[in-house]
C-alpha atoms as a PDB file:
ATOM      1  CA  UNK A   1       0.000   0.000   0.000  1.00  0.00           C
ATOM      2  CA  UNK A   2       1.285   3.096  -1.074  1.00  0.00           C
ATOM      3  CA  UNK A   3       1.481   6.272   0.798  1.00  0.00           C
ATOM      4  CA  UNK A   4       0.127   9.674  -0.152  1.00  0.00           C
ATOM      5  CA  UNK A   5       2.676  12.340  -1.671  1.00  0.00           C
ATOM      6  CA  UNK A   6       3.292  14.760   0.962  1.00  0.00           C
ATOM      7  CA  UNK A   7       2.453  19.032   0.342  1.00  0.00           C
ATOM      8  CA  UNK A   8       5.074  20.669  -1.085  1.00  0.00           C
ATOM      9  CA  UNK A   9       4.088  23.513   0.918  1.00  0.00           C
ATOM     10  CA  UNK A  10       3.216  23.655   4.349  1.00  0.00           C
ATOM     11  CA  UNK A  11       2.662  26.359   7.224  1.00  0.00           C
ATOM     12  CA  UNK A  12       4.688  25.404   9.793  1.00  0.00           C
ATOM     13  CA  UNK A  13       3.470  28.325  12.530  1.00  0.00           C
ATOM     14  CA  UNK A  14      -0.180  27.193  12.145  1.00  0.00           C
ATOM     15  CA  UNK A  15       0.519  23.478  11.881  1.00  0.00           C
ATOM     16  CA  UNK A  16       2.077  23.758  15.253  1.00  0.00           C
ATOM     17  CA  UNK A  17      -0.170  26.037  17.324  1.00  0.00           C
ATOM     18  CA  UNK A  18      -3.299  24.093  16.143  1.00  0.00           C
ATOM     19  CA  UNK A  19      -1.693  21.153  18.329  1.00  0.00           C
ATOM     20  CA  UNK A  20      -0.433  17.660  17.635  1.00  0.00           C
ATOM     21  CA  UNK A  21      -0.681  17.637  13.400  1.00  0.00           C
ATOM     22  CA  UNK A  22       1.143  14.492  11.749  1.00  0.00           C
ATOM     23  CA  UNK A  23       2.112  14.614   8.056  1.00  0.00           C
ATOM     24  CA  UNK A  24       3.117  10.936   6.928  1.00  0.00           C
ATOM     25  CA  UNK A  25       3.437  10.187   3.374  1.00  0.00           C
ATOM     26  CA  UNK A  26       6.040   9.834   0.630  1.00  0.00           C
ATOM     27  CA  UNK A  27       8.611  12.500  -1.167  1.00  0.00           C
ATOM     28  CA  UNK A  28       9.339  11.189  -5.403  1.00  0.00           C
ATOM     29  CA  UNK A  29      12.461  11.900  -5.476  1.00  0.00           C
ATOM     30  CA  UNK A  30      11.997  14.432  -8.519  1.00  0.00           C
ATOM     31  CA  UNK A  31      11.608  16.472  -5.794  1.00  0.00           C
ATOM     32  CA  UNK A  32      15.232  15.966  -4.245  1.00  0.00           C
ATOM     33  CA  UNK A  33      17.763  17.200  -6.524  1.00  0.00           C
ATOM     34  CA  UNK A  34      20.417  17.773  -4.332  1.00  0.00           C
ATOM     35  CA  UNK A  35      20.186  14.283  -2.696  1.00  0.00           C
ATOM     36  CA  UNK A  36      20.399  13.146  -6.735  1.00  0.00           C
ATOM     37  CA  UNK A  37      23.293  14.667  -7.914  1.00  0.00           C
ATOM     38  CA  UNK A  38      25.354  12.874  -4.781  1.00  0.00           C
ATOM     39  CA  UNK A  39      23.790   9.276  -5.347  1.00  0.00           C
ATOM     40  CA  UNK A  40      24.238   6.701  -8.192  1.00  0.00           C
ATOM     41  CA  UNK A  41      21.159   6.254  -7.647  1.00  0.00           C
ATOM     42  CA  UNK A  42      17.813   6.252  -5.636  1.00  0.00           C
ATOM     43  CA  UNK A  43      14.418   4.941  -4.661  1.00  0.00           C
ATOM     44  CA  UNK A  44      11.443   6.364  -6.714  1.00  0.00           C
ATOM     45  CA  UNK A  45       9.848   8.134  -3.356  1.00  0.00           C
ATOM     46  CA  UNK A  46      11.232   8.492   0.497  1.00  0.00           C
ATOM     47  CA  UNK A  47       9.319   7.994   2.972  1.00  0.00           C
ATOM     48  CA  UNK A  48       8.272  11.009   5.931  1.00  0.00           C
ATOM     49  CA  UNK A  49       6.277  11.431   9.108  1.00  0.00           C
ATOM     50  CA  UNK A  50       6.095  15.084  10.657  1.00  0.00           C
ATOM     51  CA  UNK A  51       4.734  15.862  13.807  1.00  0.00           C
ATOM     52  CA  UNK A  52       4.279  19.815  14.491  1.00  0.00           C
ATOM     53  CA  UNK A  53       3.626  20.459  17.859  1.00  0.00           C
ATOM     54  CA  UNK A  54       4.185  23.081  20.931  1.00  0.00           C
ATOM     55  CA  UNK A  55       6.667  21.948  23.949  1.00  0.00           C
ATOM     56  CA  UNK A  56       6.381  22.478  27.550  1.00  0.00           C
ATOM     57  CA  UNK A  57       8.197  26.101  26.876  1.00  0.00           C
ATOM     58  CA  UNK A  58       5.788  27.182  24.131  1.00  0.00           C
ATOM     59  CA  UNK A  59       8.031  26.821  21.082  1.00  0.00           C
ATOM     60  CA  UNK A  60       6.599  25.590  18.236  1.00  0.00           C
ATOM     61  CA  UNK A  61       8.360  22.216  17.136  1.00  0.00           C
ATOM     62  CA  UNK A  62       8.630  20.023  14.004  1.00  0.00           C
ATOM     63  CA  UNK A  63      10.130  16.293  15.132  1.00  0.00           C
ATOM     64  CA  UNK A  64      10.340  13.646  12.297  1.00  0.00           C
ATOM     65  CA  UNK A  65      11.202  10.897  10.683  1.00  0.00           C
ATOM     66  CA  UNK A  66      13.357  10.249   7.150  1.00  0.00           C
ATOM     67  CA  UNK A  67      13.768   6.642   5.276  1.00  0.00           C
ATOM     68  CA  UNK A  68      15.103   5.767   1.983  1.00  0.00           C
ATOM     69  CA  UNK A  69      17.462   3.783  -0.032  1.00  0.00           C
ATOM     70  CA  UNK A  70      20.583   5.150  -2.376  1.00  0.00           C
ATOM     71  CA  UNK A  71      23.258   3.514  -4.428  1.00  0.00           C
ATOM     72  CA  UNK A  72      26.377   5.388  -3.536  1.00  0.00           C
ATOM     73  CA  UNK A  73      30.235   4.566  -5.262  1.00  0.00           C
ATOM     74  CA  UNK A  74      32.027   1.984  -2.414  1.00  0.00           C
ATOM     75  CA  UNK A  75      35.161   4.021  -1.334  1.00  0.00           C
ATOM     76  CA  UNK A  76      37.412   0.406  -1.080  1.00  0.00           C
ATOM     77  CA  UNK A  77      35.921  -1.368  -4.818  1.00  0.00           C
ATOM     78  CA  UNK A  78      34.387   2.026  -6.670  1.00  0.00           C
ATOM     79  CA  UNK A  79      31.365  -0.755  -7.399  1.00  0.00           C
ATOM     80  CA  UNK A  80      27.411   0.365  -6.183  1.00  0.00           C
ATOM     81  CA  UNK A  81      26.633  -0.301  -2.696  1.00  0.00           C
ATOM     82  CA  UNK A  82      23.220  -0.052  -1.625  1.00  0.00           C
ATOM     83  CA  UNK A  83      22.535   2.478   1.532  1.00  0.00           C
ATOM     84  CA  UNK A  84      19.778   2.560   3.411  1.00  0.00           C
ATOM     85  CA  UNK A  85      18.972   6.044   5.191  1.00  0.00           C
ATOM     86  CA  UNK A  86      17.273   6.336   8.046  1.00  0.00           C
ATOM     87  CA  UNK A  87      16.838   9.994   9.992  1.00  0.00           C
ATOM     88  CA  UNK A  88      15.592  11.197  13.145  1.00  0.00           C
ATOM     89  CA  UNK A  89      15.213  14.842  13.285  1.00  0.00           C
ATOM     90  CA  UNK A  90      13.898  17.104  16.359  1.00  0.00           C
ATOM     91  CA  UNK A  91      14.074  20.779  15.167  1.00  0.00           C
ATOM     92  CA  UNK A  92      12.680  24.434  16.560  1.00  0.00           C
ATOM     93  CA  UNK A  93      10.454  26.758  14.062  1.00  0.00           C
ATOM     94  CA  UNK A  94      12.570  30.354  14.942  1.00  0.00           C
ATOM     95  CA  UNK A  95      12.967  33.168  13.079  1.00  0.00           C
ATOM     96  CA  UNK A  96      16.000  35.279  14.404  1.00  0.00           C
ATOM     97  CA  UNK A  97      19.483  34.199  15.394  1.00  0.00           C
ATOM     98  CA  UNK A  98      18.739  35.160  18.860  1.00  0.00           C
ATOM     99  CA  UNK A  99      15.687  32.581  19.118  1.00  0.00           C
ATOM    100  CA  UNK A 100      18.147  30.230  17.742  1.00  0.00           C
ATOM    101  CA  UNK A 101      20.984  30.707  19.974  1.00  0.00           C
ATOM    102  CA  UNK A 102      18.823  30.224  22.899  1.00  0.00           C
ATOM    103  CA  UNK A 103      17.851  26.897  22.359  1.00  0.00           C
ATOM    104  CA  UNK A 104      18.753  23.386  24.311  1.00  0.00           C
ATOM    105  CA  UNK A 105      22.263  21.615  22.494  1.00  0.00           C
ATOM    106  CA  UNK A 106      19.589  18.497  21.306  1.00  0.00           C
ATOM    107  CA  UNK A 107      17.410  21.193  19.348  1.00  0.00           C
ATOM    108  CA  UNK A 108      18.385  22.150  15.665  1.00  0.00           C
ATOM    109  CA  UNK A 109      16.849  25.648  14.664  1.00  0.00           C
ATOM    110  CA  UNK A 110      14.821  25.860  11.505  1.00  0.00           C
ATOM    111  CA  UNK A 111      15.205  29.410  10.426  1.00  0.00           C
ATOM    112  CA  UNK A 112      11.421  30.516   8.745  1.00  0.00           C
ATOM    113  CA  UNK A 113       9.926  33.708   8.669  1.00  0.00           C
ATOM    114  CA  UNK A 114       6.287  33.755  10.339  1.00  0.00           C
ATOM    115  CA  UNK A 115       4.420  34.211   6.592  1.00  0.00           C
ATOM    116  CA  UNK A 116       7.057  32.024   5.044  1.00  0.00           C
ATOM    117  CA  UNK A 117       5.970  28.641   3.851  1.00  0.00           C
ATOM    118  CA  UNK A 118       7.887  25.478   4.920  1.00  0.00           C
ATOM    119  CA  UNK A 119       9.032  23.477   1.672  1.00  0.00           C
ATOM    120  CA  UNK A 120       8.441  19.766   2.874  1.00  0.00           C
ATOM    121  CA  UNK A 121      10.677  18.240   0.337  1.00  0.00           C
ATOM    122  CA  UNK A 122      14.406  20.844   1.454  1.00  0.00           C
ATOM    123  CA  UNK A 123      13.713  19.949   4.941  1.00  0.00           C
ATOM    124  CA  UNK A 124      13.549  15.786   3.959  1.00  0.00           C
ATOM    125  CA  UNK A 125      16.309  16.551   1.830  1.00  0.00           C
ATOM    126  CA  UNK A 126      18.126  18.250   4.310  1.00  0.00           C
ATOM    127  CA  UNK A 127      17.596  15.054   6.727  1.00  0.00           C
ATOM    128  CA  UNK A 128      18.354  12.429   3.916  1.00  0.00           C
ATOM    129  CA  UNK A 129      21.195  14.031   3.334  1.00  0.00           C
ATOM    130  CA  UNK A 130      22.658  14.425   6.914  1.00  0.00           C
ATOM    131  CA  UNK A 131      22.264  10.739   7.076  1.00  0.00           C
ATOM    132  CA  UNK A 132      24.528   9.840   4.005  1.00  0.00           C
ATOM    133  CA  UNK A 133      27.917   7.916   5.604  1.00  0.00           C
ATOM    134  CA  UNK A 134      31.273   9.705   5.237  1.00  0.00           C
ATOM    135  CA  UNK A 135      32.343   6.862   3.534  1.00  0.00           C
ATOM    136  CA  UNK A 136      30.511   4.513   1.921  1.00  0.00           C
ATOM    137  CA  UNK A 137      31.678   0.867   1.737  1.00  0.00           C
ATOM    138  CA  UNK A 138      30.526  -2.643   1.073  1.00  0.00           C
ATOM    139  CA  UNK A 139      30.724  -4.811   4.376  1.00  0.00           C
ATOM    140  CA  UNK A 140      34.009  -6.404   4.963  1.00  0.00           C
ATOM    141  CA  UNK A 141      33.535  -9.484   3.257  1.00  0.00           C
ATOM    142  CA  UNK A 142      31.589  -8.055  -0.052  1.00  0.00           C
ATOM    143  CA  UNK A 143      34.014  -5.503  -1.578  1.00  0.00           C
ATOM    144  CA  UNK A 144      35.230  -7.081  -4.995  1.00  0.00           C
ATOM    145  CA  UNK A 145      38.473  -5.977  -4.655  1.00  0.00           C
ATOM    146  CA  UNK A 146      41.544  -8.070  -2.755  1.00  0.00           C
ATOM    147  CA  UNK A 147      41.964  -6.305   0.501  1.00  0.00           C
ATOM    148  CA  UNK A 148      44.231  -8.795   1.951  1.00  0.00           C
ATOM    149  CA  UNK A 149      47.228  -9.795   0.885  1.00  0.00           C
ATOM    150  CA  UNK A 150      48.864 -13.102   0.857  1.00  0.00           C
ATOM    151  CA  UNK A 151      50.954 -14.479   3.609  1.00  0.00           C
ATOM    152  CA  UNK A 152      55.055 -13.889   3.432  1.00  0.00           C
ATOM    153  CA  UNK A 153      56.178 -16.200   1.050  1.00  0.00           C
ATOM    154  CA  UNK A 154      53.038 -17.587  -0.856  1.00  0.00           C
ATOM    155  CA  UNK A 155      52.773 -17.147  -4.528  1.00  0.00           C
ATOM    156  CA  UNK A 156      56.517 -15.194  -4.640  1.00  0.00           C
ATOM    157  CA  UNK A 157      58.847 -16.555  -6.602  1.00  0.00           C
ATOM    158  CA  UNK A 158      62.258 -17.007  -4.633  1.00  0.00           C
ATOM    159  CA  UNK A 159      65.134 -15.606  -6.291  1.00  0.00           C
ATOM    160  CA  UNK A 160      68.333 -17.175  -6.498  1.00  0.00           C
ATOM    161  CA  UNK A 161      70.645 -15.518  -4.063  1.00  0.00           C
ATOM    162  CA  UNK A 162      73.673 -14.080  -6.029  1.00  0.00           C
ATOM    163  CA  UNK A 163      76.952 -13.492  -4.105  1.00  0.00           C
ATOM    164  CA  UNK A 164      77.839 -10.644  -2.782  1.00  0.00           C
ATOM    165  CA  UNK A 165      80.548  -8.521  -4.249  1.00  0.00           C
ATOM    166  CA  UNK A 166      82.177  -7.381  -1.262  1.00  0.00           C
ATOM    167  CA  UNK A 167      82.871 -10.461   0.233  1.00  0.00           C
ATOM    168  CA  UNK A 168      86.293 -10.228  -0.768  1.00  0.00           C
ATOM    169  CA  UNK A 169      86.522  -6.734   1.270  1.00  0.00           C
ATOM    170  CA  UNK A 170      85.276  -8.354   4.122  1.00  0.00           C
ATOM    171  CA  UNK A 171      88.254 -10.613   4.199  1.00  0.00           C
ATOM    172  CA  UNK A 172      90.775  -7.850   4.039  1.00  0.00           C
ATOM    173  CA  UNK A 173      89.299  -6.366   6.760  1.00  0.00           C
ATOM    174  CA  UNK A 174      89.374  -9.613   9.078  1.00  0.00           C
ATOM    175  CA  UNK A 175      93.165  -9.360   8.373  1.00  0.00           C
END
């Protein structure tokens, strides 16, 4: 069963001070162009919940959830590597740096003017995006590359030890 699309637009001020209202639905991924031009590739939608809401101080919050899958390039083989994302946001609706400054450490700001609209699919992107890995890789045992290398002495040839030149020197200095 598929999920409804979410709004592309959304007022975030009234969402929150009408009380609990939860978005869920999907993002198409036409709608994420900076999440495409860092992937190989993607999945056709991703897949949001938003809760706006008021806290015990009065500040209007958006919390969430982001899932998806990408291809990225595996940093060990350079073959795909699928990637699944999956984001936890908890963010503040302010709109001055001093509103921002003043909130808790585990509370992003989300900078939006009271008459300014909140565009659902930057702030998913935003998320999706924050959840990419610094450095994507296939799990140890999956890379298709050699990684290890073979123990001393297996699969080298031995050379033939040629004499040294100086040994001669070595017995003039003996005498």
């Amino acid at each position: 069963m598929s999920k409804s699309e979410l709004p592309e637009r959304v007022d975030a001020y009234k969402l929150a001070d009408q009380g609990p209202q939860n978005l869920e639905g999907v993002v198409p991924s036409t709608r994420l162009s900076r999440l495409t031009d860092v992937v190989l590739s993607r999945d056709a939608e991703f897949k949001a919940a938003l809760n706006f809401n008021r806290d015990a101080e009065q500040r209007r919050m958006v919390t969430g959830d982001v899932s998806g899958k990408v291809v990225l390039e595996c940093q060990r083989c350079l073959q795909p590597v699928s990637v699944a994302l999956d984001g936890h946001f908890t963010m503040a609706v302010v709109y001055n740096d001093e509103m921002a400054k003043a909130l808790p450490a585990d509370i992003d700001p989300l900078m939006l003017l009271p008459d300014e609209p909140l565009v659902v699919a930057e702030l998913v992107e935003d998320e999706l995006l924050l959840c990419l890995p610094m450095h994507a890789m296939h799990d140890e045992g999956e890379c298709q590359i050699q990684t290890e290398f073979k123990p001393d002495g297996a699969g080298v040839e031995e050379t033939p030890v040629k004499d040294n030149p100086f040994k001669v020197l070595e017995s003039l200095k003996r005498s």
